[in-house]
N, C-alpha and C. Protein backbone atom coordinates (compact mmCIF):
# COMPACT_ATOMS: atom_id res chain seq x y z
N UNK A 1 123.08 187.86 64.38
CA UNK A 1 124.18 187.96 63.42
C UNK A 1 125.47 187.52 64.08
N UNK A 2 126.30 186.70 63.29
CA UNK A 2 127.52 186.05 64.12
C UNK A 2 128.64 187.38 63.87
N UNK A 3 129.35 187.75 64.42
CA UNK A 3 130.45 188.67 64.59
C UNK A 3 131.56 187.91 63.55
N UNK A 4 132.03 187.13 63.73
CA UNK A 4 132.57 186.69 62.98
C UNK A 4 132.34 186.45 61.35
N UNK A 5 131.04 186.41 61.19
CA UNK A 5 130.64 186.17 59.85
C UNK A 5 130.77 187.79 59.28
N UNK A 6 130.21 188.23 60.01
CA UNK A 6 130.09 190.17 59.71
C UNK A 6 131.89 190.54 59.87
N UNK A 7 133.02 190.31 60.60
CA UNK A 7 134.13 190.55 59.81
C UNK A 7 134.86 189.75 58.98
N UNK A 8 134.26 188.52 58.88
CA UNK A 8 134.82 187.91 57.39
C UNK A 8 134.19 188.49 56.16
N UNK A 9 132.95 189.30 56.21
CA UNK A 9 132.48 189.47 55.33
C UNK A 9 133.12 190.77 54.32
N UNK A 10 133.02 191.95 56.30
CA UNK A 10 133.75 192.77 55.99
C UNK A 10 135.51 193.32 55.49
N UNK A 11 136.06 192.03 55.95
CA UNK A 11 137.47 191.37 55.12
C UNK A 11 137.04 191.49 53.36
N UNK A 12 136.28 190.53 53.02
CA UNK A 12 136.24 190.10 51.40
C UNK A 12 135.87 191.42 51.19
N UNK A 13 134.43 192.49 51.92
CA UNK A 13 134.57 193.60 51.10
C UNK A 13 135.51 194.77 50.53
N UNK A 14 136.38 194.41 51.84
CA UNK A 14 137.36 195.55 51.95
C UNK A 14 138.85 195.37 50.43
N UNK A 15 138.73 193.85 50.31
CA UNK A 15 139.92 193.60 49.23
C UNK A 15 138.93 193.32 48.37
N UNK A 16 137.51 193.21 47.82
CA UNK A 16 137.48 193.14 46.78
C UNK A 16 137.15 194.91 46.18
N UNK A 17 136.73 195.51 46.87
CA UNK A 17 136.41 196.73 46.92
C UNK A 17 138.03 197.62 46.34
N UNK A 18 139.03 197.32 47.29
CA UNK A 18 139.81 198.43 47.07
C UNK A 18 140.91 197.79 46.24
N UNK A 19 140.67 196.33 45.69
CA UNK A 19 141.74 195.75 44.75
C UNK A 19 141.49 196.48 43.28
N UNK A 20 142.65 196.63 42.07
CA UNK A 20 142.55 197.17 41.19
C UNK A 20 140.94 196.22 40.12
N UNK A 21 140.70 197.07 39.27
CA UNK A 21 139.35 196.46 39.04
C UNK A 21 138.87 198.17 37.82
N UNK A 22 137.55 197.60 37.06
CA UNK A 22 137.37 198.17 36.33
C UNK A 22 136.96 199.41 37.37
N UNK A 23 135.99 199.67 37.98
CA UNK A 23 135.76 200.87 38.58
C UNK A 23 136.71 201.35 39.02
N UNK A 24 137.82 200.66 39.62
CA UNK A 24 139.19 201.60 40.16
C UNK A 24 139.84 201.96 39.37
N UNK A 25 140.11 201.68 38.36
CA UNK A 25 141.33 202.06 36.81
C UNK A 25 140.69 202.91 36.51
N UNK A 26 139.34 203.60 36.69
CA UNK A 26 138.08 204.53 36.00
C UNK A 26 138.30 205.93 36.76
N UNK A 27 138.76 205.76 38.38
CA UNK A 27 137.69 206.07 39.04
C UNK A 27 139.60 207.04 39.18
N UNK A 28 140.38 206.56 39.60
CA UNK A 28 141.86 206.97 39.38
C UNK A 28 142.27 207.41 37.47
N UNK A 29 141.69 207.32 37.18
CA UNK A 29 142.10 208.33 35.63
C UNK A 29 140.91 208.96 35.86
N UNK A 30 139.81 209.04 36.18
CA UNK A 30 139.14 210.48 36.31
C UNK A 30 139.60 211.52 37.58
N UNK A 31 139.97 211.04 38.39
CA UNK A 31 141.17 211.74 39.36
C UNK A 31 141.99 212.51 38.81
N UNK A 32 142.66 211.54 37.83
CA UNK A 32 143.88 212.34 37.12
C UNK A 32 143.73 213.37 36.22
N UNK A 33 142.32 212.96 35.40
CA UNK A 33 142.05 213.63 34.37
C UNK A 33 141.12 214.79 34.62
N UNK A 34 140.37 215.13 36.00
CA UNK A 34 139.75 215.91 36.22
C UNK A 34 139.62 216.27 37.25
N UNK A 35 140.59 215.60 38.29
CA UNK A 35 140.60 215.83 40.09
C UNK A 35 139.33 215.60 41.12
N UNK A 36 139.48 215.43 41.89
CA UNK A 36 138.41 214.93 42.68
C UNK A 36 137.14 216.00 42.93
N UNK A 37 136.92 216.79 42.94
CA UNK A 37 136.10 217.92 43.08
C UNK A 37 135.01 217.31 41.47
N UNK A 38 135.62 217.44 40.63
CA UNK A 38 135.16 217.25 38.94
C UNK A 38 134.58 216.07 39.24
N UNK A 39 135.51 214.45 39.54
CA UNK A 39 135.06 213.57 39.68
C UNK A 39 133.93 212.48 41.07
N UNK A 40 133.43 213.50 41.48
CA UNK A 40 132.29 213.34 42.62
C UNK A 40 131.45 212.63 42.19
N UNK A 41 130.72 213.39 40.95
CA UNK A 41 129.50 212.25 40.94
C UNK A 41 130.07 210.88 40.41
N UNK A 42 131.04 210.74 39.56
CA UNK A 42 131.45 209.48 39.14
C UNK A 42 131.80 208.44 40.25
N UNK A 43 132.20 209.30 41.76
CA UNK A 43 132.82 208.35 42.96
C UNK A 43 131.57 207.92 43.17
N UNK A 44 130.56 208.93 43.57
CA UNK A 44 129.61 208.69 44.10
C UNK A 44 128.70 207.58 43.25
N UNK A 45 128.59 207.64 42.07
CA UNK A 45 127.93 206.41 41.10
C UNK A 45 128.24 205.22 41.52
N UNK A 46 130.04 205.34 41.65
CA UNK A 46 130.55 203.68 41.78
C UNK A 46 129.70 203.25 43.19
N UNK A 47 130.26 204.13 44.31
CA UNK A 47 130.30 203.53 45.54
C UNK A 47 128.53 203.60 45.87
N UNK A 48 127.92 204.05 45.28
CA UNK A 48 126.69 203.77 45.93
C UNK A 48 125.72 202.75 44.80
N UNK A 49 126.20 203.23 43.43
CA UNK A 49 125.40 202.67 41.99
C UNK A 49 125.75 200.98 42.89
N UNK A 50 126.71 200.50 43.11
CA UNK A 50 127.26 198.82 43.36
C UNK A 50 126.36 198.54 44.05
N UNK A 51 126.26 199.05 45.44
CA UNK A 51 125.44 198.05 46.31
C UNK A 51 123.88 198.33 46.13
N UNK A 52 123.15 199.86 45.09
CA UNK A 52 122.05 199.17 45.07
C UNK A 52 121.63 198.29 43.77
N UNK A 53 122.87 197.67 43.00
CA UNK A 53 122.80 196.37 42.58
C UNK A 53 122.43 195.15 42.81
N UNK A 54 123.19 195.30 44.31
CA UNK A 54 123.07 194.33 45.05
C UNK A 54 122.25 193.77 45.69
N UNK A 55 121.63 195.29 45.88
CA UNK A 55 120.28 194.93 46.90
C UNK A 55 119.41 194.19 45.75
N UNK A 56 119.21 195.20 44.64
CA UNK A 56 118.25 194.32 43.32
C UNK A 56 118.67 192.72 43.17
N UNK A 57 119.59 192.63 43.13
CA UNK A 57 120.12 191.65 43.24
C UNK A 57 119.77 190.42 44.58
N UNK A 58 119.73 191.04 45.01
CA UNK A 58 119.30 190.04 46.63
C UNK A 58 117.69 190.13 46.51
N UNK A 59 117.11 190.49 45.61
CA UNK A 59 115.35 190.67 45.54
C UNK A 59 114.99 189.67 44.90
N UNK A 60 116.44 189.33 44.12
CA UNK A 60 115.92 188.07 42.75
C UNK A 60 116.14 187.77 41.67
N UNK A 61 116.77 189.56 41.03
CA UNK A 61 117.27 189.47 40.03
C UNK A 61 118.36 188.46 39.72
N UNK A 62 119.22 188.10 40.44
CA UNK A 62 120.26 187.22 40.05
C UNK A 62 119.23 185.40 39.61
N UNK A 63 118.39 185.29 40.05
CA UNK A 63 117.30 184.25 39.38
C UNK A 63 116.94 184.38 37.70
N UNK A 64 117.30 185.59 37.20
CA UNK A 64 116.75 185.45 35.67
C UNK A 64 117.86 184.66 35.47
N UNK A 65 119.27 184.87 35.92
CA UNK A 65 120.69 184.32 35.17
C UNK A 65 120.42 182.65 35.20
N UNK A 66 119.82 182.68 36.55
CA UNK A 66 120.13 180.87 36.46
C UNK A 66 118.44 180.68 36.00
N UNK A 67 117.80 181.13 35.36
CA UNK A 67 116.44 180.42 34.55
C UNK A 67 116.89 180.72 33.19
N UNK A 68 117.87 181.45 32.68
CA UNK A 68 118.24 181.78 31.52
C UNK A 68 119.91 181.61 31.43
N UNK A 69 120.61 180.86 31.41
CA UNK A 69 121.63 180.83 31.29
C UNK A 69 122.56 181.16 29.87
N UNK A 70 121.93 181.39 29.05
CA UNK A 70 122.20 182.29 27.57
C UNK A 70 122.94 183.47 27.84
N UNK A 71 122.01 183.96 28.93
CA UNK A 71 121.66 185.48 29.07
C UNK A 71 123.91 186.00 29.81
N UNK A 72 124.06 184.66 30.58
CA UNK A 72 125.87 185.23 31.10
C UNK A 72 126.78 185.65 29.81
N UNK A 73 126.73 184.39 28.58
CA UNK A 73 127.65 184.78 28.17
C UNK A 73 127.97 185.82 27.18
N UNK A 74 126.33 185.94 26.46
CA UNK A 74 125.87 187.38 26.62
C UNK A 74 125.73 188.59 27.03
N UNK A 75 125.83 188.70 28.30
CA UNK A 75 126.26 189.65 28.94
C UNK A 75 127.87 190.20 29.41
N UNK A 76 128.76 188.77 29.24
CA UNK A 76 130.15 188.54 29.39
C UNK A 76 130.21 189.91 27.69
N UNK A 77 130.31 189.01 26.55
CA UNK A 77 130.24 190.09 25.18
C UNK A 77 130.30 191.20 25.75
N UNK A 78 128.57 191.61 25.87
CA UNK A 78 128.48 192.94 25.94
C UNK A 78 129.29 193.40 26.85
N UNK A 79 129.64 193.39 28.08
CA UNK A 79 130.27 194.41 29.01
C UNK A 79 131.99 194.04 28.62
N UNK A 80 132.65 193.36 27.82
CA UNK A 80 134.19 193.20 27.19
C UNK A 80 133.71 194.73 26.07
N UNK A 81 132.70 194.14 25.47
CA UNK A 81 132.81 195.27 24.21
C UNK A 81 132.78 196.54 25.02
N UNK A 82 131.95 197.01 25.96
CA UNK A 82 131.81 198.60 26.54
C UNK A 82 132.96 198.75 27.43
N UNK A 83 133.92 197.95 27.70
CA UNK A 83 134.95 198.42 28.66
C UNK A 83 136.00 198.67 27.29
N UNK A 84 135.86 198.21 26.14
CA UNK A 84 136.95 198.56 25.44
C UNK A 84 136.74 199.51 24.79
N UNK A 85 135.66 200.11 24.38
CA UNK A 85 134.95 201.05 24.49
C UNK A 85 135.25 202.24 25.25
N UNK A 86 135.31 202.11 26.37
CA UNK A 86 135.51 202.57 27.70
C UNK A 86 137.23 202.90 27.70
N UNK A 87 137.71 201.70 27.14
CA UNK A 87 139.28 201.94 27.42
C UNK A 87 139.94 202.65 26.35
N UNK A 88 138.82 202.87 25.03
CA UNK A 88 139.11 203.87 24.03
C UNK A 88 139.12 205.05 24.48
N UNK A 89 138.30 205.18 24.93
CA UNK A 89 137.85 206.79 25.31
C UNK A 89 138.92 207.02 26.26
N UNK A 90 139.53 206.27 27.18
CA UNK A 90 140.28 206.69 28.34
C UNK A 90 142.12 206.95 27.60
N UNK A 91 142.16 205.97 26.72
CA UNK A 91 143.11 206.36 25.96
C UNK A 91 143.49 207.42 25.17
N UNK A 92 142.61 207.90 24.40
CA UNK A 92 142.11 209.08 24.15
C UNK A 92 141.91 210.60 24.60
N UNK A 93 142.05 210.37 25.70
CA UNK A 93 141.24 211.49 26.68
C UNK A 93 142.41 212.88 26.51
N UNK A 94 142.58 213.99 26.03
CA UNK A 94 143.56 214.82 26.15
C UNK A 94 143.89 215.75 26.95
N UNK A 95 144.97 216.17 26.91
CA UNK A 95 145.40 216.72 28.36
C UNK A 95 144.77 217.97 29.11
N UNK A 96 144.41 217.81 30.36
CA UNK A 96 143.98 219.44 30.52
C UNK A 96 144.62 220.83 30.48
N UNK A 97 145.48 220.99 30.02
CA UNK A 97 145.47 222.06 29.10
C UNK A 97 144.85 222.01 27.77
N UNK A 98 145.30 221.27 27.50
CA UNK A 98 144.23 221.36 25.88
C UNK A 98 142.39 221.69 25.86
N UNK A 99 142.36 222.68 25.78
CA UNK A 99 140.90 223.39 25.83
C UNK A 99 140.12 222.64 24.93
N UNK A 100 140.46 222.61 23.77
CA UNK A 100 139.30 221.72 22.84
C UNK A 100 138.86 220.53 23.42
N UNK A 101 140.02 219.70 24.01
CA UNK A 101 139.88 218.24 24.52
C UNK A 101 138.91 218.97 26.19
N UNK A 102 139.34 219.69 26.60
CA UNK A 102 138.71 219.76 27.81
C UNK A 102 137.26 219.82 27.51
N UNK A 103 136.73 220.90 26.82
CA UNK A 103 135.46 221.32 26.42
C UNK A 103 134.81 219.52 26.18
N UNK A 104 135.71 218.63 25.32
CA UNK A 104 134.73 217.60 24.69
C UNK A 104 134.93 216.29 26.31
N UNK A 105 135.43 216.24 27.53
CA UNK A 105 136.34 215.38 27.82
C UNK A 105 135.53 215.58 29.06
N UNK A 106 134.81 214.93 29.97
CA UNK A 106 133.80 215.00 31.05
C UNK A 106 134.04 213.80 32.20
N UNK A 107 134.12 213.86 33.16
CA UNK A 107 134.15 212.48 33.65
C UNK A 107 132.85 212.35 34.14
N UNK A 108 132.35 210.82 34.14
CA UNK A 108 131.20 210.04 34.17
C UNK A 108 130.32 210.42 34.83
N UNK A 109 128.41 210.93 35.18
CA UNK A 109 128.13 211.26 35.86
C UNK A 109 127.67 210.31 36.81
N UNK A 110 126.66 210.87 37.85
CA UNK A 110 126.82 210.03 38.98
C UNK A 110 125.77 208.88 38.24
N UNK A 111 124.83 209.00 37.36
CA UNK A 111 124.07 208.30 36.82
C UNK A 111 124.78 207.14 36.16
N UNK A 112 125.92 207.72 35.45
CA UNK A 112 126.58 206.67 34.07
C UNK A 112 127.22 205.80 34.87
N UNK A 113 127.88 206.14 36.40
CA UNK A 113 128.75 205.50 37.19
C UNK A 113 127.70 204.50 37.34
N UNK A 114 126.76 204.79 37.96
CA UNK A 114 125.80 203.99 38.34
C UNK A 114 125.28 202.23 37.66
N UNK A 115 124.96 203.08 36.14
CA UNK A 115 124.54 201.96 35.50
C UNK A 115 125.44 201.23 35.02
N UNK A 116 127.18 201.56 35.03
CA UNK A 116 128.15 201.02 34.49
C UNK A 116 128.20 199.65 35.44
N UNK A 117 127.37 199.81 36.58
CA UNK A 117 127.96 198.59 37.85
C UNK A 117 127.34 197.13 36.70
N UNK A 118 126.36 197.52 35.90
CA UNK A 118 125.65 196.76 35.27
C UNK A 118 126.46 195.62 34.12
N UNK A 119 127.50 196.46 33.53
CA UNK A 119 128.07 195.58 32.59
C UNK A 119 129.39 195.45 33.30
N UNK A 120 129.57 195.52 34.49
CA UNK A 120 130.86 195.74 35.56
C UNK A 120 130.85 193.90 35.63
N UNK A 121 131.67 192.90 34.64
CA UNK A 121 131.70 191.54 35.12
C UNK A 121 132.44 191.35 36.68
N UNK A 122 133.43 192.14 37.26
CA UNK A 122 133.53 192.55 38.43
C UNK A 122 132.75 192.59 39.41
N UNK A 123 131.96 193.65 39.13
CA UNK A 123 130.63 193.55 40.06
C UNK A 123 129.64 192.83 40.59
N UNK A 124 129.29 191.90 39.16
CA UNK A 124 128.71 190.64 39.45
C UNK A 124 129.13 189.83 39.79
N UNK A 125 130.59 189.43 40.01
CA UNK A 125 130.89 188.04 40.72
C UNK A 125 130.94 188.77 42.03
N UNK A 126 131.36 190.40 42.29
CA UNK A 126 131.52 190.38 43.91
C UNK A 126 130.35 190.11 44.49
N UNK A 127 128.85 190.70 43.96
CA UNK A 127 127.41 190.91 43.99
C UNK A 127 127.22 189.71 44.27
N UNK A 128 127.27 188.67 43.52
CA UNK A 128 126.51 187.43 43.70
C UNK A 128 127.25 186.41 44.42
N UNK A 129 128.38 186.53 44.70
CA UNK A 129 129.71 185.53 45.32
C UNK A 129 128.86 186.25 47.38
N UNK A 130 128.89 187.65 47.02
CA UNK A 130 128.89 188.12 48.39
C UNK A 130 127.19 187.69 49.11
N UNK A 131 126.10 187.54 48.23
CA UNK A 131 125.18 187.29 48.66
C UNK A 131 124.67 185.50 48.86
N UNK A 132 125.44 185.18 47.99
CA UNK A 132 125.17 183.66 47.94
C UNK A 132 126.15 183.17 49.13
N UNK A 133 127.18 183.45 49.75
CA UNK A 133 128.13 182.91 50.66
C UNK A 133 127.89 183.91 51.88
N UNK A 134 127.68 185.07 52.07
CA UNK A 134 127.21 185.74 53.63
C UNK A 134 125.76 185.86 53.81
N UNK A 135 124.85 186.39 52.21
CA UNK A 135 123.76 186.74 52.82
C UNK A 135 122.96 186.12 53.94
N UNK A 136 122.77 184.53 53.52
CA UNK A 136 122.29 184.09 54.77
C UNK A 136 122.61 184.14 55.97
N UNK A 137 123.68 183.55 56.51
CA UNK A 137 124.56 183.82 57.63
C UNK A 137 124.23 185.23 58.35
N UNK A 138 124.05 186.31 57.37
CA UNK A 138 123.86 187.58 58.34
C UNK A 138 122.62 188.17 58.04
N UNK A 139 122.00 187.15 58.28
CA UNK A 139 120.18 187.45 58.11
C UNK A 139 120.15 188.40 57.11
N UNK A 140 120.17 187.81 56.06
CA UNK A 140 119.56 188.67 54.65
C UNK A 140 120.92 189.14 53.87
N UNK A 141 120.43 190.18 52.43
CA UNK A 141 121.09 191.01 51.76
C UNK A 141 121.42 192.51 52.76
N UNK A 142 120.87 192.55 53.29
CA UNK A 142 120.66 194.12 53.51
C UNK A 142 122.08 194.46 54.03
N UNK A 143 122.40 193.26 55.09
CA UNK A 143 124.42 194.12 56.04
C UNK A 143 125.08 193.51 55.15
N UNK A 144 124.75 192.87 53.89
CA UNK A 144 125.76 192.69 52.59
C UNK A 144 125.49 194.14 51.95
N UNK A 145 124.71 194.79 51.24
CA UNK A 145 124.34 195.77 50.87
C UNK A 145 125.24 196.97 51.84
N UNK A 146 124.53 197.51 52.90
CA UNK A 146 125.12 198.21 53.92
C UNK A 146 126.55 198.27 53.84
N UNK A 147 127.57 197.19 54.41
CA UNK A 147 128.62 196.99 54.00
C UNK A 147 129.33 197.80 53.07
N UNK A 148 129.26 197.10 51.63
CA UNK A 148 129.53 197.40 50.36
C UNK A 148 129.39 199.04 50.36
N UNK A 149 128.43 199.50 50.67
CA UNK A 149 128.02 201.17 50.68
C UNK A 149 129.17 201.97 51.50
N UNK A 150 129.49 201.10 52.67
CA UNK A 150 130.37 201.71 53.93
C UNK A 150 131.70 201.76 53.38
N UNK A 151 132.07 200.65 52.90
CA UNK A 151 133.65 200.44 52.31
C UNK A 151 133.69 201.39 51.08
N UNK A 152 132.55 201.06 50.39
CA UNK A 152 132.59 201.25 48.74
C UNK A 152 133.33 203.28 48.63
N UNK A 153 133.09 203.62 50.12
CA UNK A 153 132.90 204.84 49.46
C UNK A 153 134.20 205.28 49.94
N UNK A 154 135.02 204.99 51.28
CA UNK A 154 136.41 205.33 51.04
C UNK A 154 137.15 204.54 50.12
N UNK A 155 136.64 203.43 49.62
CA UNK A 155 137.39 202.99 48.56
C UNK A 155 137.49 204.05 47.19
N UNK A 156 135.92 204.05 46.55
CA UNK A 156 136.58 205.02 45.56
C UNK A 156 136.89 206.34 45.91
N UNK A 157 137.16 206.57 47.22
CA UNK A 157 137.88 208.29 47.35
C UNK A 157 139.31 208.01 47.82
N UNK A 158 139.79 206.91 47.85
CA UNK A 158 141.37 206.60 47.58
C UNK A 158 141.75 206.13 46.30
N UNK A 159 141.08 205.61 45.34
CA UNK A 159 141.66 205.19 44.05
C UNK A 159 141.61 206.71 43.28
N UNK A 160 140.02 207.69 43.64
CA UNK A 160 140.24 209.12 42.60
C UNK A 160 141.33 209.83 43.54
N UNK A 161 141.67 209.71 44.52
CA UNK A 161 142.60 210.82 45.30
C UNK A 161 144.06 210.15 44.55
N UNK A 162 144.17 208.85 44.74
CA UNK A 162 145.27 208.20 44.11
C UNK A 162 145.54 209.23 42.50
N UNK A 163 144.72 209.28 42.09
CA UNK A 163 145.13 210.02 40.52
C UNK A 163 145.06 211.69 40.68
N UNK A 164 144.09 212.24 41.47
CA UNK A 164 144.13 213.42 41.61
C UNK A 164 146.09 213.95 42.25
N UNK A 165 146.56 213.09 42.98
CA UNK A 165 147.99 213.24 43.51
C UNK A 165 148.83 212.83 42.60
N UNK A 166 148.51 212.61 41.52
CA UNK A 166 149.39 212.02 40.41
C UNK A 166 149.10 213.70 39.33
N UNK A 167 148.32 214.70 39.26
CA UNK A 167 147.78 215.37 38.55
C UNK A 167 149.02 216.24 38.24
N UNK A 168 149.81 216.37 38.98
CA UNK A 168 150.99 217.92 39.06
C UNK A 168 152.12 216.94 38.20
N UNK A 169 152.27 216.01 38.51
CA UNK A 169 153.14 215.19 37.72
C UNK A 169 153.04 215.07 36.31
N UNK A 170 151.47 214.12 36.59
CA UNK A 170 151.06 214.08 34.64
C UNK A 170 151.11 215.37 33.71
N UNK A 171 151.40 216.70 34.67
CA UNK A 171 151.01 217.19 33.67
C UNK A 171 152.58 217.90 32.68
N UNK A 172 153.28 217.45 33.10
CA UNK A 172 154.37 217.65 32.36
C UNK A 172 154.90 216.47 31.46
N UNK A 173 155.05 217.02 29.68
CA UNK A 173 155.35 216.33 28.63
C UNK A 173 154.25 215.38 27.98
N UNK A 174 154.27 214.59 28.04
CA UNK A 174 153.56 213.45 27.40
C UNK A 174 153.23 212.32 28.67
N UNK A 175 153.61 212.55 29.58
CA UNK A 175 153.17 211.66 31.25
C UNK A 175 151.75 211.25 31.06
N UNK A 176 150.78 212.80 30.95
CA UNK A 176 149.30 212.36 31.34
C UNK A 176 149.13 211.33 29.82
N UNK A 177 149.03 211.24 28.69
CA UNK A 177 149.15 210.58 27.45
C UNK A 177 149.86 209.50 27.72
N UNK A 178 150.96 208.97 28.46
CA UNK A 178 151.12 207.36 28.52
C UNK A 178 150.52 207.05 29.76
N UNK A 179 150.02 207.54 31.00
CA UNK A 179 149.18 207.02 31.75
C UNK A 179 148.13 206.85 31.92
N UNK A 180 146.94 207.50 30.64
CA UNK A 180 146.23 207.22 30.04
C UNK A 180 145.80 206.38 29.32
N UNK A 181 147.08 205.56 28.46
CA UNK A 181 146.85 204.62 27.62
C UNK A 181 147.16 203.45 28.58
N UNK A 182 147.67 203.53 29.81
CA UNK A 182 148.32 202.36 30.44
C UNK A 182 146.91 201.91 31.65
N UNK A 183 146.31 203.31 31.90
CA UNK A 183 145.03 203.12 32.50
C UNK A 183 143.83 202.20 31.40
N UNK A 184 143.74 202.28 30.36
CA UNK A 184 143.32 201.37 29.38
C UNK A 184 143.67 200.65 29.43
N UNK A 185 145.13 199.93 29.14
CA UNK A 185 144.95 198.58 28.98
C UNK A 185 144.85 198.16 30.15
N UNK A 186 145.25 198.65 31.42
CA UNK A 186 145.00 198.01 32.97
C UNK A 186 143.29 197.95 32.70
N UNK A 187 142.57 198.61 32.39
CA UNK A 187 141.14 198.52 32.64
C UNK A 187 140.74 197.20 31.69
N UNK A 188 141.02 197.05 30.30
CA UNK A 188 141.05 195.82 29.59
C UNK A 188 141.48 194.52 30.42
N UNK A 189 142.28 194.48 30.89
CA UNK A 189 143.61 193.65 31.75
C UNK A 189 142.74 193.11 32.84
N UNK A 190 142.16 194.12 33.51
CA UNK A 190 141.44 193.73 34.91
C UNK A 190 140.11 193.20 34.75
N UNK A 191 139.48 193.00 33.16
CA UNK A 191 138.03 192.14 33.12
C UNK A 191 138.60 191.01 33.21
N UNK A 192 139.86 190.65 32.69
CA UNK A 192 140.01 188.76 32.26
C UNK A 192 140.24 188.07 33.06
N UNK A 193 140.72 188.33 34.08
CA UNK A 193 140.56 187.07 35.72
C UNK A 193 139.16 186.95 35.49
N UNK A 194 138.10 187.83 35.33
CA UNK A 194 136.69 187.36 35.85
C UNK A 194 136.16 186.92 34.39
N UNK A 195 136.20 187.31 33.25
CA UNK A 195 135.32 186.83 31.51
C UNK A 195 136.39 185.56 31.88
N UNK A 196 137.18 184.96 31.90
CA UNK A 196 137.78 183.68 31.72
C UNK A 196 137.92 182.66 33.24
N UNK A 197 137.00 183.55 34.46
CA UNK A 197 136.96 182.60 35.28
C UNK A 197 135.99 181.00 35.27
């Protein structure tokens, strides 16, 4: 394995990992909205659900896309429609004091985090950009995989700590309610560099 290839690699993981992005706009309003203790399994979904994407991904799966090429912009649709979806619900979300809203208002489990990496258009360009340009170079998927797992996970425990430290703030007036709606459209905002790349 070249040293150099393994910290260029670990460079791209580290900024694509901790740059704003749908899992981070998610992962920092469930911080906010439920503090880090609440939001565990959701960290834990992102940062581990991604790289064993990847690994599936380095097995072959990324071969249906290019024998079926239908299947991207199709999949582009679907994961715009579930992040807005996604950015409803986050808009939405009411304050914790409000008991009714609390009772109905959950953040993601470690499962949902998981399968979200799936319609994550994010994910797939880091997934397939990172295996098609290092995997070889560093003998295989696997220290692409590895990697991603290592970063992935102080990454999302600085984007939910990022909102959990925002929690004493939001919670006076109408704060948590416009940073809610602003976490939406940032989450909308942050698919379109990648659906219009």
């Amino acid at each position: 394995m070249q040293t150099e290839l393994l910290l260029a690699f670990s460079g791209f993981a580290a900024v694509t990992l901790f740059t704003p992005g749908p899992n981070n706009m998610m992962l920092m309003a469930s911080g906010a909205n439920f503090g880090i203790r609440r939001s565990l399994p959701h960290l834990f979904g992102v940062a581990l659900g991604f790289p064993a994407m990847v690994a599936l991904m380095g097995l072959g799966i990324d071969r249906l896309f290019a024998a079926f090429p239908a299947l991207v912009p199709a999949m582009q649709i679907a994961s715009f429609a579930y992040m807005i979806y996604l950015a409803w619900r986050i808009a939405h979300a009411g304050a914790p004091r409000d008991k009714a809203a609390e009772v109905e208002a959950r953040p993601f489990t470690f499962l949902q985090a998981a399968a979200f990496q799936w319609v994550n258009p994010k994910a797939w360009a880091m997934g397939l950009g990172a295996l098609s340009v290092y995997a070889a170079g560093l003998g295989g998927s696997l220290w692409v995989v590895v990697l991603f797992a290592a970063i992935g996970i102080p990454s999302a425990a600085t984007w939910t700590a990022m909102g959990q430290g925002l929690r004493r703030w939001l919670a006076r007036g109408s704060r948590l309610v416009w940073f809610n709606r602003s976490m939406a459209v940032l989450l909308v905002v942050s698919m379109l560099p990648v659906l219009f790349h």
